[in-house]
C-alpha atoms as a PDB file:
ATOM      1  CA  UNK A   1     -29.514 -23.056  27.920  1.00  0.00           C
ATOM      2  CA  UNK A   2     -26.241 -22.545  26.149  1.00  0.00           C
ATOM      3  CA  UNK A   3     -23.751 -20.842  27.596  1.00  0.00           C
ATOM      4  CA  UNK A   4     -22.271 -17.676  24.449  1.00  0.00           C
ATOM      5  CA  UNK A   5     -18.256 -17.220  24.246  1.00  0.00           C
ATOM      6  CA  UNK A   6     -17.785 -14.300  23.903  1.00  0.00           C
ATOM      7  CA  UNK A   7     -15.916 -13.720  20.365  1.00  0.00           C
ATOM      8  CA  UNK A   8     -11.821 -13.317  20.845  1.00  0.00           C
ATOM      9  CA  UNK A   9     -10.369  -9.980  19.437  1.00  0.00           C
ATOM     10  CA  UNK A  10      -8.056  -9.961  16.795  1.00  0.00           C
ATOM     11  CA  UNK A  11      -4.428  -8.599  18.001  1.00  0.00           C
ATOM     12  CA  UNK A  12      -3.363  -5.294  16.959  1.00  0.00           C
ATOM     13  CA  UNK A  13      -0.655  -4.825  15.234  1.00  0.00           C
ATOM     14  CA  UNK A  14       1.114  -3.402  17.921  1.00  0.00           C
ATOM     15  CA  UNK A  15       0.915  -6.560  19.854  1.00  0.00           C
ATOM     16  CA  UNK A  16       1.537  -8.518  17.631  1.00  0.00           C
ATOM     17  CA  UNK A  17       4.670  -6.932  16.843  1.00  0.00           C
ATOM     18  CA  UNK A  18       5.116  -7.561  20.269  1.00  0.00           C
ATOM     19  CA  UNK A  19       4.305 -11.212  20.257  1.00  0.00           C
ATOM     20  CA  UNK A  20       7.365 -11.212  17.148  1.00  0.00           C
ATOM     21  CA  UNK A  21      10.139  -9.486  19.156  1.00  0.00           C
ATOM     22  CA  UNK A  22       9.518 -12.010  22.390  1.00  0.00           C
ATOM     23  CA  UNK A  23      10.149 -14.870  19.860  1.00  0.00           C
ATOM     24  CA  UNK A  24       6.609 -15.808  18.267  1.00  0.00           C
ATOM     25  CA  UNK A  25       7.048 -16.201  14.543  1.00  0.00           C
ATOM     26  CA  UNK A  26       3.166 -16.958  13.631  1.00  0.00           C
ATOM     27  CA  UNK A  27       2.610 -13.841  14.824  1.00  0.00           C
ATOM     28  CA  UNK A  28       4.920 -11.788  12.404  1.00  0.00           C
ATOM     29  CA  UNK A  29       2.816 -14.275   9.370  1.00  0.00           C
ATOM     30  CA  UNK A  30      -0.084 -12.902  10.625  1.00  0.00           C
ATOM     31  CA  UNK A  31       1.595  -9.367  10.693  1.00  0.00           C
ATOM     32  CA  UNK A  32       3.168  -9.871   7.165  1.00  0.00           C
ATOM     33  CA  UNK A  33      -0.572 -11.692   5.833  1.00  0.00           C
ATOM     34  CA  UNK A  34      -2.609  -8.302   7.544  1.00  0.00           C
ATOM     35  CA  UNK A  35      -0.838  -5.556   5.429  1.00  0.00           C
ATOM     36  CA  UNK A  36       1.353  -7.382   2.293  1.00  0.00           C
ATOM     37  CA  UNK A  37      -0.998  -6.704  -0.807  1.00  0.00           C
ATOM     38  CA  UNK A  38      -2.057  -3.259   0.447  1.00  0.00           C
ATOM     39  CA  UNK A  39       2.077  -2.092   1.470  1.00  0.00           C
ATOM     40  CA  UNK A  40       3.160  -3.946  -1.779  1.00  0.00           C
ATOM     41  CA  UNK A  41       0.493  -2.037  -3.834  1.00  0.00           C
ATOM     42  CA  UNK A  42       0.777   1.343  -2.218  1.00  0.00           C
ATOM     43  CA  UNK A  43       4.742   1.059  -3.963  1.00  0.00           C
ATOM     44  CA  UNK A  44       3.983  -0.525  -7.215  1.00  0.00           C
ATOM     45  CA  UNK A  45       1.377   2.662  -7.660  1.00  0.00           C
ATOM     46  CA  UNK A  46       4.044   4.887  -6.199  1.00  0.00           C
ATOM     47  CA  UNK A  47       7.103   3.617  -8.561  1.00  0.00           C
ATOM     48  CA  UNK A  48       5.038   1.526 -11.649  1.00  0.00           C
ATOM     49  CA  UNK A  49       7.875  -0.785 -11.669  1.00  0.00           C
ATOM     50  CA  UNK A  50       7.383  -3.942 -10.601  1.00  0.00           C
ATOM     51  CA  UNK A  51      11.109  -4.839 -10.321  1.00  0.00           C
ATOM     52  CA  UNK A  52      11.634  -2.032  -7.830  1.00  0.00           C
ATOM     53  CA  UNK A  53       8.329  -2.475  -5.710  1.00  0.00           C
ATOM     54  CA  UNK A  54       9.013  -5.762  -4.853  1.00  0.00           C
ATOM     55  CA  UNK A  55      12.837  -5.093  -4.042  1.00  0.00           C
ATOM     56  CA  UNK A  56      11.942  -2.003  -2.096  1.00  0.00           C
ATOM     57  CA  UNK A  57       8.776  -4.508  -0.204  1.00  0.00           C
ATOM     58  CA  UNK A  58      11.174  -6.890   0.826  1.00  0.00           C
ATOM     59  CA  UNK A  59      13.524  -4.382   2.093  1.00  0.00           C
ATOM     60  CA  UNK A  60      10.965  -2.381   3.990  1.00  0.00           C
ATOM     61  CA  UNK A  61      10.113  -6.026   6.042  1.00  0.00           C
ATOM     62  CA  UNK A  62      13.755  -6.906   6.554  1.00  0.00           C
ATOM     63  CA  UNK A  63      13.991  -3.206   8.175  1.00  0.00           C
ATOM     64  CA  UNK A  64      11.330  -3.894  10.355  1.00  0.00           C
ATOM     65  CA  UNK A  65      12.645  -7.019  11.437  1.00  0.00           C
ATOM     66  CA  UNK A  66      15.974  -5.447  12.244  1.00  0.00           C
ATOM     67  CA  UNK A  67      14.439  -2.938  13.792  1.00  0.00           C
ATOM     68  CA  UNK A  68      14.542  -3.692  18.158  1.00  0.00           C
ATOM     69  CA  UNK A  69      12.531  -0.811  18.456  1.00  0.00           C
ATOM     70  CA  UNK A  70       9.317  -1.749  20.787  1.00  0.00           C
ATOM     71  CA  UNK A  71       8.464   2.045  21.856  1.00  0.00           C
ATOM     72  CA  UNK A  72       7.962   3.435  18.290  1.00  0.00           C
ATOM     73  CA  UNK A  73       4.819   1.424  17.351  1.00  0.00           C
ATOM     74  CA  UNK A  74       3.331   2.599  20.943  1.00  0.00           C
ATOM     75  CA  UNK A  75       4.113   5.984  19.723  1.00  0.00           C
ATOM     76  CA  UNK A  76       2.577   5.461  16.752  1.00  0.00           C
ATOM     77  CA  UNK A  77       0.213   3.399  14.497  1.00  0.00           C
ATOM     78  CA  UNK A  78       1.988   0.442  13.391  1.00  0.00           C
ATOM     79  CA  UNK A  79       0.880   0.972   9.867  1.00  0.00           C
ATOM     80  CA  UNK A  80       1.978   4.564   9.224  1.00  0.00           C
ATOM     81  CA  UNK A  81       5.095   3.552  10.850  1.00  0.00           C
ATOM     82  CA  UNK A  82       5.441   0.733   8.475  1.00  0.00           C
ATOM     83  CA  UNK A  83       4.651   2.678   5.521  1.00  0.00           C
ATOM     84  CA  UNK A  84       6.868   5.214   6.663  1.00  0.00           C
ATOM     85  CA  UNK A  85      10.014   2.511   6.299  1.00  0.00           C
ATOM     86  CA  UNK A  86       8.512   1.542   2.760  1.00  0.00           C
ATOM     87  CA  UNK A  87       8.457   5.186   1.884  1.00  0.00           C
ATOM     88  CA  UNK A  88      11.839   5.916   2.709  1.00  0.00           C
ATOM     89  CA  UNK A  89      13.611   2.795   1.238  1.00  0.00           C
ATOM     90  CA  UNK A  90      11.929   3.798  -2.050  1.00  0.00           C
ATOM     91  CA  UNK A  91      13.187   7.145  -1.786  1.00  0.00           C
ATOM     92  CA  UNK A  92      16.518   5.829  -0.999  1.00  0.00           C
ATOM     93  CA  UNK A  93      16.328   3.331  -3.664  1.00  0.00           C
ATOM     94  CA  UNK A  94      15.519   6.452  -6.069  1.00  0.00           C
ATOM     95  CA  UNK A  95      18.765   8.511  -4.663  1.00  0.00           C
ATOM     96  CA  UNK A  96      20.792   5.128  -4.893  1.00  0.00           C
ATOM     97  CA  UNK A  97      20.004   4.577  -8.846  1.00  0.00           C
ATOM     98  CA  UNK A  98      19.809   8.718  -9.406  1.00  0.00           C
ATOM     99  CA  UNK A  99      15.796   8.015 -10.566  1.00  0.00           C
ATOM    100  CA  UNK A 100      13.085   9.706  -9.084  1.00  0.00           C
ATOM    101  CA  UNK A 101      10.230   7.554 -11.000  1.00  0.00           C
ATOM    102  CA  UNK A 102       9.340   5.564 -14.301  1.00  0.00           C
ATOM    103  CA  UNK A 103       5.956   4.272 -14.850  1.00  0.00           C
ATOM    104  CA  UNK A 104       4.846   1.375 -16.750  1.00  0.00           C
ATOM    105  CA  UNK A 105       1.425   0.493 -17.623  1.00  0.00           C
ATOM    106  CA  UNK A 106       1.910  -2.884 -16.673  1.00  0.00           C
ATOM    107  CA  UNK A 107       0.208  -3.694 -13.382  1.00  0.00           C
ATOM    108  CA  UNK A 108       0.754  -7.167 -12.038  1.00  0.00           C
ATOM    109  CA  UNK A 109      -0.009  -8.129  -8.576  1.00  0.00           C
ATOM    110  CA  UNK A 110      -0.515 -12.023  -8.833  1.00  0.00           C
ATOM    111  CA  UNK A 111       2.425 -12.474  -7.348  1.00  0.00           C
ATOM    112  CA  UNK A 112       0.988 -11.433  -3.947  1.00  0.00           C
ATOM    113  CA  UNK A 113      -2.618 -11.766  -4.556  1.00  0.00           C
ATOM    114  CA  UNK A 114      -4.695 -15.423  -4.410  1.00  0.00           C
ATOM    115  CA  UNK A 115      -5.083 -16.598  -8.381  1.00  0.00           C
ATOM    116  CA  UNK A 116      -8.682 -17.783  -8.933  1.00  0.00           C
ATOM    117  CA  UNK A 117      -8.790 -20.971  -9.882  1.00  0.00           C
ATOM    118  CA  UNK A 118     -12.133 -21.115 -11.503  1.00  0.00           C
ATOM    119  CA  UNK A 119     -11.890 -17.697 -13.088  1.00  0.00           C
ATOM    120  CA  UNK A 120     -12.865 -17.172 -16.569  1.00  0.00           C
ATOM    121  CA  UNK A 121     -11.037 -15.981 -19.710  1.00  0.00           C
ATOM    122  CA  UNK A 122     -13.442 -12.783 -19.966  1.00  0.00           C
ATOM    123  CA  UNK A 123     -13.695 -12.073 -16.449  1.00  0.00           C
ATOM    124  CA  UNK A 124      -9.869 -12.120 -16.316  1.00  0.00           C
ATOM    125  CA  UNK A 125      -8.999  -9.731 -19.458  1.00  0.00           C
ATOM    126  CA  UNK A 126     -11.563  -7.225 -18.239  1.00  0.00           C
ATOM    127  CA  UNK A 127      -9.545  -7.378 -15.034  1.00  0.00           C
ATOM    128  CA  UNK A 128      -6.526  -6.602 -16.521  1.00  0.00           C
ATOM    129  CA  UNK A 129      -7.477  -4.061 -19.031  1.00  0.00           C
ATOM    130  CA  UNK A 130      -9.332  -2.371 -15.901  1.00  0.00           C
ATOM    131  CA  UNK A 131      -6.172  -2.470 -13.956  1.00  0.00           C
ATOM    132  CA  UNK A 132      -4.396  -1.011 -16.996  1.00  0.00           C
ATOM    133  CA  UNK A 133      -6.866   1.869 -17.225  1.00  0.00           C
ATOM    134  CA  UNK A 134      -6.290   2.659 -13.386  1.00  0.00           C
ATOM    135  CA  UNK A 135      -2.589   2.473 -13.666  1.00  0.00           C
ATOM    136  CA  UNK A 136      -2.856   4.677 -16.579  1.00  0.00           C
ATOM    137  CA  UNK A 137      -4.535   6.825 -14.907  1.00  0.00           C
ATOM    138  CA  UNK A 138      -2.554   7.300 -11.478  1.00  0.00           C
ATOM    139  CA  UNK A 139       0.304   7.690 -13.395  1.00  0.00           C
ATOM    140  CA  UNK A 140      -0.987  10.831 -14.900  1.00  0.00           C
ATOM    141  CA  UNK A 141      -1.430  11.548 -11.230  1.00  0.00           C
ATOM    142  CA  UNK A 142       1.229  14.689  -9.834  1.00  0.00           C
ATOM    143  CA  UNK A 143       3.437  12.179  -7.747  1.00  0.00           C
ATOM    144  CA  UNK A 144       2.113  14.155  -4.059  1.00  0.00           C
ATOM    145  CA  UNK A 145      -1.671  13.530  -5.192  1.00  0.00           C
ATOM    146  CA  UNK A 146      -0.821  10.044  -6.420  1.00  0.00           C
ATOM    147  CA  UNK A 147       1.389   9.096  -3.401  1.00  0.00           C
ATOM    148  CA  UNK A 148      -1.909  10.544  -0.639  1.00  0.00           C
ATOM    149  CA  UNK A 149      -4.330   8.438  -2.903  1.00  0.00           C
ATOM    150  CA  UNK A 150      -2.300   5.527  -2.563  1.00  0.00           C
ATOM    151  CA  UNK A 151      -1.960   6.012   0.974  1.00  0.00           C
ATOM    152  CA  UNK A 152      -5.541   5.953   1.464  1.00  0.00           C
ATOM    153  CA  UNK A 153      -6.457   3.596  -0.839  1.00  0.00           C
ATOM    154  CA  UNK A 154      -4.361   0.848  -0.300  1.00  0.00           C
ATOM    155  CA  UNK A 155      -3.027   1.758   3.425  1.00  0.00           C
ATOM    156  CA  UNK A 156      -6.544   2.646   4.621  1.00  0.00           C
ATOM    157  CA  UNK A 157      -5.046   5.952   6.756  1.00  0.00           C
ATOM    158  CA  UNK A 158      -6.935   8.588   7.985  1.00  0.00           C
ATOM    159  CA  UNK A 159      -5.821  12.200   6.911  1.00  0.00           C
ATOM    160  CA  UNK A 160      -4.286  13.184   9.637  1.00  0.00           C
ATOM    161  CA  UNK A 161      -1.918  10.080   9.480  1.00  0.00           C
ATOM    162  CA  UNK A 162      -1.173  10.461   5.949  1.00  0.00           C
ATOM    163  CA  UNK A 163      -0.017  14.309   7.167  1.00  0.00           C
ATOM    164  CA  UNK A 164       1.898  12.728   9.679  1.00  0.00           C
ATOM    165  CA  UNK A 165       3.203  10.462   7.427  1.00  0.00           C
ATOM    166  CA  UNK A 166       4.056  12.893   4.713  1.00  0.00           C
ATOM    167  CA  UNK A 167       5.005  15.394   7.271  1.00  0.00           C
ATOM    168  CA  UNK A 168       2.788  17.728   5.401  1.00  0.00           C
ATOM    169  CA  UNK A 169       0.179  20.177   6.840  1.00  0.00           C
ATOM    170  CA  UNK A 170      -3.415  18.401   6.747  1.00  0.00           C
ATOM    171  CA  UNK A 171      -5.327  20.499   4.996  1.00  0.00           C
ATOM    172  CA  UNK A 172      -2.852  20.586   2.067  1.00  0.00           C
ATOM    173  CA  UNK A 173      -3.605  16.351   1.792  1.00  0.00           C
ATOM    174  CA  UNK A 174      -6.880  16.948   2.189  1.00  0.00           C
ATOM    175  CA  UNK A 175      -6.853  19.271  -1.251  1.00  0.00           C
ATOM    176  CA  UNK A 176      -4.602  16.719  -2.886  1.00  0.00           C
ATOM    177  CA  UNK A 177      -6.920  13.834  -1.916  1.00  0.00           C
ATOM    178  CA  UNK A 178      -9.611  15.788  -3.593  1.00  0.00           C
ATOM    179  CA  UNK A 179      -7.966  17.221  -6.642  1.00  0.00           C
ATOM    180  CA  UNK A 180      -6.501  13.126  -6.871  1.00  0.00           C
ATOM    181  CA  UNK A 181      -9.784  11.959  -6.405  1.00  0.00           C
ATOM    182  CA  UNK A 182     -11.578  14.291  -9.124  1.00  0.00           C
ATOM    183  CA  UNK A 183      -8.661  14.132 -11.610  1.00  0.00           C
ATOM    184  CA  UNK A 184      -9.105  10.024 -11.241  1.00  0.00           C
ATOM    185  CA  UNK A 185     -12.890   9.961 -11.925  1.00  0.00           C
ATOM    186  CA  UNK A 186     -12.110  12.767 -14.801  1.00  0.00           C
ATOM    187  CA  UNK A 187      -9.639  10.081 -16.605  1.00  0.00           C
ATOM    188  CA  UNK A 188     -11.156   6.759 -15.657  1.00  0.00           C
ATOM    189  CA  UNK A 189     -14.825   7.907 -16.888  1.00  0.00           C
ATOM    190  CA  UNK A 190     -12.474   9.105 -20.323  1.00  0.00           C
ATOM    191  CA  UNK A 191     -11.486   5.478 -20.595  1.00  0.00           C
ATOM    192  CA  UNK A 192     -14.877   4.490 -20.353  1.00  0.00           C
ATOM    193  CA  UNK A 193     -16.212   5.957 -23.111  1.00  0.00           C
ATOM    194  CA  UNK A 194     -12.451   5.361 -25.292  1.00  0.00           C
ATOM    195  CA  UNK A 195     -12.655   1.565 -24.204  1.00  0.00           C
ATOM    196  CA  UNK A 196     -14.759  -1.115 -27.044  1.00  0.00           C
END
């Protein structure tokens, strides 16, 4: 009879923030690997500017690397907390350039996303022009709707984090989730039926 391992948890974030301050860099990879694509697309759908996402992504890591704070991800869920840096350097970046948002239609993420290497022509336009559409259509998005959708989209929070987050009451995301979430269907199922 075989004996079963039992299967090793992954580390939270927590400790593997942890892991980083007492000196282990694989650990902040696996850190960086765990929430890049989802933290980098949470400010490209806030901003629409590609230029200024990544800028204000790399910033938001560099803060939490400078950051010796080990008590604040105890107090809180590593991942609001690290959208919470993101979401302030790209409000500071706005006050710094005297912008509040521009949107482009434009949505490229292969810069942090895995290119396929055996990916077809077709396959890859209808990609794109279904990225387009959904670009399109969060930027018709009122920027407190767009920015909860985004948070629970591509940050995977709960509601009451988001609030937290925010620092707005919960039922008020809760509407703005749902009015977000019916305007979305409303102007994707649009470019449906506009789209050859």
């Amino acid at each position: 009879m075989t004996a079963i391992l039992p299967i090793a948890a992954e580390p939270s974030d927590a400790e593997l923030l942890r892991r980083y301050r007492a000196g282990d860099a694989a650990a902040f990879t696996q850190l960086y690997e765990r929430h890049r694509l989802g933290l980098f697309r949470f400010l490209l759908g806030l901003c629409g500017e590609h230029a200024v996402a990544e800028e204000v992504f790399q910033e938001t890591w560099i803060s939490l690397i400078r950051s010796e704070s080990l008590q604040r991800e105890a107090a809180v869920l590593f991942k609001t907390w690290l959208y919470q840096i993101a979401r302030n350097r790209l409000i500071d970046h706005w006050r710094k350039h005297g912008k509040r948002q521009q949107r482009e239609e434009a949505f490229d993420e292969l810069l942090h996303d895995q290119p396929s290497v055996a990916s077809d022509p077709e396959r890859q336009l209808s990609l794109t022009q279904d990225q387009a559409r959904i670009q399109a259509a969060l930027a018709d998005l009122p920027a407190e709707q767009r920015e909860v959708f985004l948070l629970r989209a591509h940050a995977d929070l709960q509601l009451h984090e988001i609030a937290e987050l925010t620092r707005t009451p919960a039922e008020t995301v809760k509407s703005r989730l749902r009015y977000a979430m019916h305007k979305l269907r409303r102007l994707l199922s649009v470019a449906e039926e506009v789209s050859p």
